[in-house]
N, C-alpha and C. Protein backbone atom coordinates (compact mmCIF):
# COMPACT_ATOMS: atom_id res chain seq x y z
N UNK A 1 -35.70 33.25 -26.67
CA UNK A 1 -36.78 32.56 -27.35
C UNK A 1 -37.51 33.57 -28.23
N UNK A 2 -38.17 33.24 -29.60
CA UNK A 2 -38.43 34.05 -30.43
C UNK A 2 -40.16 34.16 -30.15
N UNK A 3 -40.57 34.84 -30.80
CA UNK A 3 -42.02 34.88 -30.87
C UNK A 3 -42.64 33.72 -30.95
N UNK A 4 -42.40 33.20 -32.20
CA UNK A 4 -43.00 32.22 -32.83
C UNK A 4 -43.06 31.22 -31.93
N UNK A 5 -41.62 30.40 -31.83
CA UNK A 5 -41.57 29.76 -30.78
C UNK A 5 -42.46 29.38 -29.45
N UNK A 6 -42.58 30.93 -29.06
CA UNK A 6 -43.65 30.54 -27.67
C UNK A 6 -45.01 30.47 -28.06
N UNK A 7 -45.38 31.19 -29.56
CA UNK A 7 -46.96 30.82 -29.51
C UNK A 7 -46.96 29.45 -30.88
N UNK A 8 -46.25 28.42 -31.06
CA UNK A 8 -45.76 27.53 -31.84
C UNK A 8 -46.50 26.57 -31.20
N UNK A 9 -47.37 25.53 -31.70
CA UNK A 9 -48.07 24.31 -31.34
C UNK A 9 -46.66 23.36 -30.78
N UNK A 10 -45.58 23.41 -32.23
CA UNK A 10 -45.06 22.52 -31.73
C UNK A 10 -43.30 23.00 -31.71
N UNK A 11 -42.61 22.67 -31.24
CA UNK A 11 -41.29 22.96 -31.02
C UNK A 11 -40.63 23.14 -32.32
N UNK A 12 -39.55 23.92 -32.44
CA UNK A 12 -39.27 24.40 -33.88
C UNK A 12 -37.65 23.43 -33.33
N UNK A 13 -37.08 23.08 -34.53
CA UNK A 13 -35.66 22.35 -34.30
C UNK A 13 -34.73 23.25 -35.26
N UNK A 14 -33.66 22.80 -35.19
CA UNK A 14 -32.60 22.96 -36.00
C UNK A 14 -31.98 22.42 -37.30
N UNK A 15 -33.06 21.40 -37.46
CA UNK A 15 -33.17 20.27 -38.28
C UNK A 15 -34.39 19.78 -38.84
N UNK A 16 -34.13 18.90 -39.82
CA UNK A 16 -35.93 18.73 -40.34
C UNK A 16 -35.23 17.09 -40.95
N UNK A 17 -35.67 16.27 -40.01
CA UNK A 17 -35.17 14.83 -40.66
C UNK A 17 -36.26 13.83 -40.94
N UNK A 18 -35.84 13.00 -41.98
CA UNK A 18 -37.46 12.19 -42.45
C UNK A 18 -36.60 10.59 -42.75
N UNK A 19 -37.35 9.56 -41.47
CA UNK A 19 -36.79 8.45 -41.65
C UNK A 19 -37.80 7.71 -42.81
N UNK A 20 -36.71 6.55 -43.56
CA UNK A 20 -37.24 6.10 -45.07
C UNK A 20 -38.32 5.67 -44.30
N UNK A 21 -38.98 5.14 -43.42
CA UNK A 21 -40.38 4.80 -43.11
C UNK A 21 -41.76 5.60 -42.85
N UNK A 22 -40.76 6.92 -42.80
CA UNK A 22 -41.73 8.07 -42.36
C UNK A 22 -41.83 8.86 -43.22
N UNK A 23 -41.50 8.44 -44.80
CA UNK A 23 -41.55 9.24 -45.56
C UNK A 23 -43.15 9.20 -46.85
N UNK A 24 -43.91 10.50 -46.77
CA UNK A 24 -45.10 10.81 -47.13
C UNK A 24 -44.46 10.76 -48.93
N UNK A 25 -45.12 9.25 -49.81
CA UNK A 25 -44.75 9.72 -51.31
C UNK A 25 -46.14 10.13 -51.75
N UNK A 26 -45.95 10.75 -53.02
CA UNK A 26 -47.43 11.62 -54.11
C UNK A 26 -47.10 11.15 -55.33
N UNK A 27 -47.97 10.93 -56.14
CA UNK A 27 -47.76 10.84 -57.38
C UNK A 27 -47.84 12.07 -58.12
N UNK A 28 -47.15 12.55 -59.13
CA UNK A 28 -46.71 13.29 -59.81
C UNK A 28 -46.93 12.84 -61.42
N UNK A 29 -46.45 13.95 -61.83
CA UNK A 29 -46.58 13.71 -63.60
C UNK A 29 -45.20 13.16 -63.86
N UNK A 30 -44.39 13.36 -63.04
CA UNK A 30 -42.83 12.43 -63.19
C UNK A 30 -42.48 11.56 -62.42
N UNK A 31 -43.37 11.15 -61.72
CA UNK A 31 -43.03 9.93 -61.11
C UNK A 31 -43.82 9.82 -60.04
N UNK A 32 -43.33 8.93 -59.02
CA UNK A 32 -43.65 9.22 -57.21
C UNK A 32 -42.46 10.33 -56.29
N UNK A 33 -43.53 10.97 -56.11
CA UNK A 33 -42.05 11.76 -55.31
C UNK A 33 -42.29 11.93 -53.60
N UNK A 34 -41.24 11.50 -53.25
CA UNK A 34 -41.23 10.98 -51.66
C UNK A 34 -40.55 12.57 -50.68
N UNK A 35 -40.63 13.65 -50.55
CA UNK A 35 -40.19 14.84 -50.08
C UNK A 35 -39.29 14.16 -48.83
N UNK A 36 -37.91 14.59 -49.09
CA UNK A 36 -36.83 14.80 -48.08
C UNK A 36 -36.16 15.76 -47.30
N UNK A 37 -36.82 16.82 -47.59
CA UNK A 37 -36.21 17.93 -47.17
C UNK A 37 -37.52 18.62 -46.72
N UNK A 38 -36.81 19.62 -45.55
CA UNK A 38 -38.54 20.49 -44.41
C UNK A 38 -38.81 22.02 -45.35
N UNK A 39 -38.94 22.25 -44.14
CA UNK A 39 -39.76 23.77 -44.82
C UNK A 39 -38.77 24.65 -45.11
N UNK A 40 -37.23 24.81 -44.72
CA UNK A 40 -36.61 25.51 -44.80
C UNK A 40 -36.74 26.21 -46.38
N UNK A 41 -36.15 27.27 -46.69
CA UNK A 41 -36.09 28.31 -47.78
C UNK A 41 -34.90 28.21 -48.46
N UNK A 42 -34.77 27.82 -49.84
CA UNK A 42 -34.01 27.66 -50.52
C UNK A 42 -33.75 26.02 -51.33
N UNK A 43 -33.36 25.11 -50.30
CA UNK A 43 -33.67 23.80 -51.24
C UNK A 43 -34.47 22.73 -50.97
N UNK A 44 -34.82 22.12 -52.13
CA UNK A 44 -35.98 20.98 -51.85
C UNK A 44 -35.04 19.90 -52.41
N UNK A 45 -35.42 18.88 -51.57
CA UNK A 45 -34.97 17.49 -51.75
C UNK A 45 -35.84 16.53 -51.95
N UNK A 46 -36.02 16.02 -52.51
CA UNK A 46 -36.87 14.68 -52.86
C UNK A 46 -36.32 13.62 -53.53
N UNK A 47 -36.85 12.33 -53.09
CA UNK A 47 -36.66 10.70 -53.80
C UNK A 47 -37.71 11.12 -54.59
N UNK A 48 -37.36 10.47 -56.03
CA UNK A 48 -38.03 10.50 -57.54
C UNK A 48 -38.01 8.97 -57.74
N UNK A 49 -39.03 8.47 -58.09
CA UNK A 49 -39.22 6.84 -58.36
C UNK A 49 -40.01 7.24 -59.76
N UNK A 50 -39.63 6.92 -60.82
CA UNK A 50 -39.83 6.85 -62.50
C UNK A 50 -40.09 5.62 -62.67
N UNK A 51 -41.26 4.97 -62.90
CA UNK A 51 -42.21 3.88 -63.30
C UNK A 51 -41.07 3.78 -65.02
N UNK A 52 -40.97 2.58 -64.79
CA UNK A 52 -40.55 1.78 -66.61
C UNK A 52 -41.40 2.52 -67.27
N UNK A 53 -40.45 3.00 -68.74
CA UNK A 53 -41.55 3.49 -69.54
C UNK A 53 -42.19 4.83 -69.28
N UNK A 54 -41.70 5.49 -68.18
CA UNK A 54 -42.74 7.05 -68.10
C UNK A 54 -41.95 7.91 -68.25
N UNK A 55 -42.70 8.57 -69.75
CA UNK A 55 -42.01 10.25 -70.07
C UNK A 55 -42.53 11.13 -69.03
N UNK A 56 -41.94 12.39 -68.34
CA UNK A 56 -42.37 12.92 -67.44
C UNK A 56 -42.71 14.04 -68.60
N UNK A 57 -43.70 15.37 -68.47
CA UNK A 57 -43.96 15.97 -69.12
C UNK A 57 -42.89 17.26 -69.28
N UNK A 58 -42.06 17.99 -70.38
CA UNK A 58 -41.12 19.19 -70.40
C UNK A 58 -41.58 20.24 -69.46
N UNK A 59 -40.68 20.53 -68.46
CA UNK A 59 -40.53 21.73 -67.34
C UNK A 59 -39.61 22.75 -67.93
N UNK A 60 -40.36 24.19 -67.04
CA UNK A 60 -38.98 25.12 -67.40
C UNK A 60 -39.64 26.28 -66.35
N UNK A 61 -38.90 26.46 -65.30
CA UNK A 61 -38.86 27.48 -64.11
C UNK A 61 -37.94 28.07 -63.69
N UNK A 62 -37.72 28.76 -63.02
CA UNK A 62 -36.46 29.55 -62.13
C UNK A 62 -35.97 28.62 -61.67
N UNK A 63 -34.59 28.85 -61.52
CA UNK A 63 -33.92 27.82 -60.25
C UNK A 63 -32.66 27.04 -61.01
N UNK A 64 -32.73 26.04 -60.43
CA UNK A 64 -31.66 24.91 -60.59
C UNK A 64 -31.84 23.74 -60.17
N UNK A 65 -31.49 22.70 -60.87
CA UNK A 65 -31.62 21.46 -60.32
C UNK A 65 -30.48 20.35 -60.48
N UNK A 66 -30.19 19.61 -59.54
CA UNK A 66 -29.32 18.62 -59.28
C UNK A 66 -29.88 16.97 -59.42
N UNK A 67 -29.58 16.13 -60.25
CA UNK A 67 -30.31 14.84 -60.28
C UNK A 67 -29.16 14.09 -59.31
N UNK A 68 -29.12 13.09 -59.39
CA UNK A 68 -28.21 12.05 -58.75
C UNK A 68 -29.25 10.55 -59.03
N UNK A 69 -28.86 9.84 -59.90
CA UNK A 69 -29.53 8.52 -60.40
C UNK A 69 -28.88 7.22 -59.45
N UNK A 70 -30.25 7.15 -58.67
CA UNK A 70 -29.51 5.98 -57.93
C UNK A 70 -29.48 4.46 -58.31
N UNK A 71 -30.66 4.05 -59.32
CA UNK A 71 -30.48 3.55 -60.08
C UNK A 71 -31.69 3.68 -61.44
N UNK A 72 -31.09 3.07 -62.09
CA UNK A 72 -31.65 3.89 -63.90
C UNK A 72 -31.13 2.80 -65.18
N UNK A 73 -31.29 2.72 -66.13
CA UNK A 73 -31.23 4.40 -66.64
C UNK A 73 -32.11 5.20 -66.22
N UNK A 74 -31.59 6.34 -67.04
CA UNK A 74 -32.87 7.32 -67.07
C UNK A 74 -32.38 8.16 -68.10
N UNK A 75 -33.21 8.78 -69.10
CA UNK A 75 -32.62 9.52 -70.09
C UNK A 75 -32.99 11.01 -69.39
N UNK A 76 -32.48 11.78 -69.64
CA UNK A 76 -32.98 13.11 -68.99
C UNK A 76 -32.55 14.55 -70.33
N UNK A 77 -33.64 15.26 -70.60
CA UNK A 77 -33.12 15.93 -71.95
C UNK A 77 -33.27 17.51 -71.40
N UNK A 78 -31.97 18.30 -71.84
CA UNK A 78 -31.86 19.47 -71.36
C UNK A 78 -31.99 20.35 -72.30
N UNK A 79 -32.62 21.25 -72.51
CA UNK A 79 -32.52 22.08 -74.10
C UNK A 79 -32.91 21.02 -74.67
N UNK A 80 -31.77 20.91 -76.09
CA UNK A 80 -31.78 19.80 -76.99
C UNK A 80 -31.09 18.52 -76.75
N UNK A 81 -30.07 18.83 -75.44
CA UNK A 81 -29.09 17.96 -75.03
C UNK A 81 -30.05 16.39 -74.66
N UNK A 82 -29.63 15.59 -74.91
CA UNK A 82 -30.10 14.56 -74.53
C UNK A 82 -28.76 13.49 -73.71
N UNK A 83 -28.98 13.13 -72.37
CA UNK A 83 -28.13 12.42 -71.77
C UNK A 83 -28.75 11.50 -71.09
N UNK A 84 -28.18 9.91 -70.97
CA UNK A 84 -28.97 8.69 -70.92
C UNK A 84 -27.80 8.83 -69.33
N UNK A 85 -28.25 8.83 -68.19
CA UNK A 85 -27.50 8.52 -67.07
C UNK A 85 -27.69 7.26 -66.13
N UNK A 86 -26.81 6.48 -66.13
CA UNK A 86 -26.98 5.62 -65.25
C UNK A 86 -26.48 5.47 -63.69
N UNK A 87 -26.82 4.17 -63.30
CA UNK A 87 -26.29 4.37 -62.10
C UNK A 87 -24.69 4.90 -61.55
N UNK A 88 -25.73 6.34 -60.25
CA UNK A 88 -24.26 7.00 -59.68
C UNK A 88 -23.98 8.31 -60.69
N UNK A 89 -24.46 8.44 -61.63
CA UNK A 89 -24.36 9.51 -62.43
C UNK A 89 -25.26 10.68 -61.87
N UNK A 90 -24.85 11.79 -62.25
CA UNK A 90 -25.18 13.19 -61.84
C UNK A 90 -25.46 14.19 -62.89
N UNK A 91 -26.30 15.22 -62.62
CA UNK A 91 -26.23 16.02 -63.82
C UNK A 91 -27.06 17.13 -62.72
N UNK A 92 -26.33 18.18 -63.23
CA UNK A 92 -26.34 19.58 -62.86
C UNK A 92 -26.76 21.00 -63.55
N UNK A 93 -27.95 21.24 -63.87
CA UNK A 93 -28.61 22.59 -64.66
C UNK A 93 -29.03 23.66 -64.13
N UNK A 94 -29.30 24.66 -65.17
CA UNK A 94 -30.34 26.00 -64.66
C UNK A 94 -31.32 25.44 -65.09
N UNK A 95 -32.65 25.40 -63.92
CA UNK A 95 -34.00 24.74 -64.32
C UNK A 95 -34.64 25.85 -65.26
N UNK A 96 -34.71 26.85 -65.82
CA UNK A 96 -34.92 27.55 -66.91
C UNK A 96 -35.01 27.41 -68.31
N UNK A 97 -33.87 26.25 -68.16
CA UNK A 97 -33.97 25.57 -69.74
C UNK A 97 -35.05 24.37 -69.52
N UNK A 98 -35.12 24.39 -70.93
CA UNK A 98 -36.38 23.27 -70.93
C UNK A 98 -35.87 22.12 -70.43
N UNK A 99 -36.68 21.01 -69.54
CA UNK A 99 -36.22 19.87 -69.45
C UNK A 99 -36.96 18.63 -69.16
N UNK A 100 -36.89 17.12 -69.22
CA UNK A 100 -37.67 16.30 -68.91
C UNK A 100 -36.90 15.10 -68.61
N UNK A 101 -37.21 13.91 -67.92
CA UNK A 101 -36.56 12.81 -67.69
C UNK A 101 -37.80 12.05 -68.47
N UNK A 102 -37.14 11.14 -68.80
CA UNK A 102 -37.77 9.50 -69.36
C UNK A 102 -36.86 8.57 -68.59
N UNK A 103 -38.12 7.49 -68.11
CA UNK A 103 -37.26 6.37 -68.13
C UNK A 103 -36.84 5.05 -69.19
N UNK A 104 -36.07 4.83 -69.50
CA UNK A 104 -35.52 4.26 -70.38
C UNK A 104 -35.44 2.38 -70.11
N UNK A 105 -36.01 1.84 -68.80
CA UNK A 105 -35.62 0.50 -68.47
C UNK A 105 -36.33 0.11 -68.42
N UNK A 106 -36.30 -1.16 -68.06
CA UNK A 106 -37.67 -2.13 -67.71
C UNK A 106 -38.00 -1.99 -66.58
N UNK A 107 -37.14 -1.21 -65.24
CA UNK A 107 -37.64 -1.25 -64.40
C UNK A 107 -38.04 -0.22 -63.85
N UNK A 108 -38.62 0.59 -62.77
CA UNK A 108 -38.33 1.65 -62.05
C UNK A 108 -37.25 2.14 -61.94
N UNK A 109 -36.74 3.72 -62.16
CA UNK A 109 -35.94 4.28 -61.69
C UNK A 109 -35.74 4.97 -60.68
N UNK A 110 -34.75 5.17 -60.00
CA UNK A 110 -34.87 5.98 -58.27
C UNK A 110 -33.81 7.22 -58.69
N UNK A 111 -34.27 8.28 -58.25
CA UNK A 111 -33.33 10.00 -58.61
C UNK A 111 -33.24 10.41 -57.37
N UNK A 112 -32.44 11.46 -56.77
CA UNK A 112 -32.21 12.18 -55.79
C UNK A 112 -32.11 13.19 -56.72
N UNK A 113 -33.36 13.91 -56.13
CA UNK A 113 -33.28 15.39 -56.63
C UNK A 113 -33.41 16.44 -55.82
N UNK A 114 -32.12 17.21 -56.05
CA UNK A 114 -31.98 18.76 -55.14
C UNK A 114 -32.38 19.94 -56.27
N UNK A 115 -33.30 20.80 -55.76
CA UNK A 115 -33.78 22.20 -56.38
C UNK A 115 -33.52 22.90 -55.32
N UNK A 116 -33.01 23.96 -56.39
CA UNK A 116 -32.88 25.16 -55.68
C UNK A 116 -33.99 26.55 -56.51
N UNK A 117 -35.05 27.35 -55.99
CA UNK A 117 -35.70 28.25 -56.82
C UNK A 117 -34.63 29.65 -56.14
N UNK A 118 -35.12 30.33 -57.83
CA UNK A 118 -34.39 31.75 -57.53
C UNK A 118 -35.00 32.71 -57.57
């Protein structure tokens, strides 16, 4: 048993799981974002919900990021690249370059997004 552990309020696991009912969303400048992933070091996971109609504002940080559009559109612009992804589509960058999603529908869009910072 480690240090922490014994002077730890609460039990440390091996895992960090978040059922869809137990999941804490925030509003953001890009959407609602619902955090899926724990404290661990290295990647963050989050559900992205993009309101019809909302430009998210241009990002550019260390790292990398993974979208996965669960449903959309969603236009998402990388550099200068501009790619309209729909449902089941993926797109894969260095978060360094400039980037932003719009949503493009009438309705809400839903993203699975994995970051990784470097």
């Amino acid at each position: 048993m480690t240090l922490s552990e014994l002077v730890a309020d609460e039990p440390t696991t091996a895992f960090h799981l978040v059922r869809e009912g137990d999941r804490t969303a925030r509003e953001s400048a890009n959407g609602v974002l619902a955090p899926l992933s724990g404290s661990y070091p290295g990647l963050d996971a989050v559900h992205l919900t993009v309101p019809a109609s909302t430009t998210a504002p241009r990002a550019q940080h260390s790292g990398e990021e993974w979208l996965y559009v669960l449903c959309g559109p969603l236009e998402v612009v990388i550099g200068s690249e501009v790619l309209v992804l729909q449902s089941g589509d993926a797109v894969h960058f260095p978060s360094h370059t400039s980037h932003s999603v719009r949503n493009v529908g009438e309705a809400p869009a839903e993203v699975l997004l994995v970051s990784k910072a470097t």
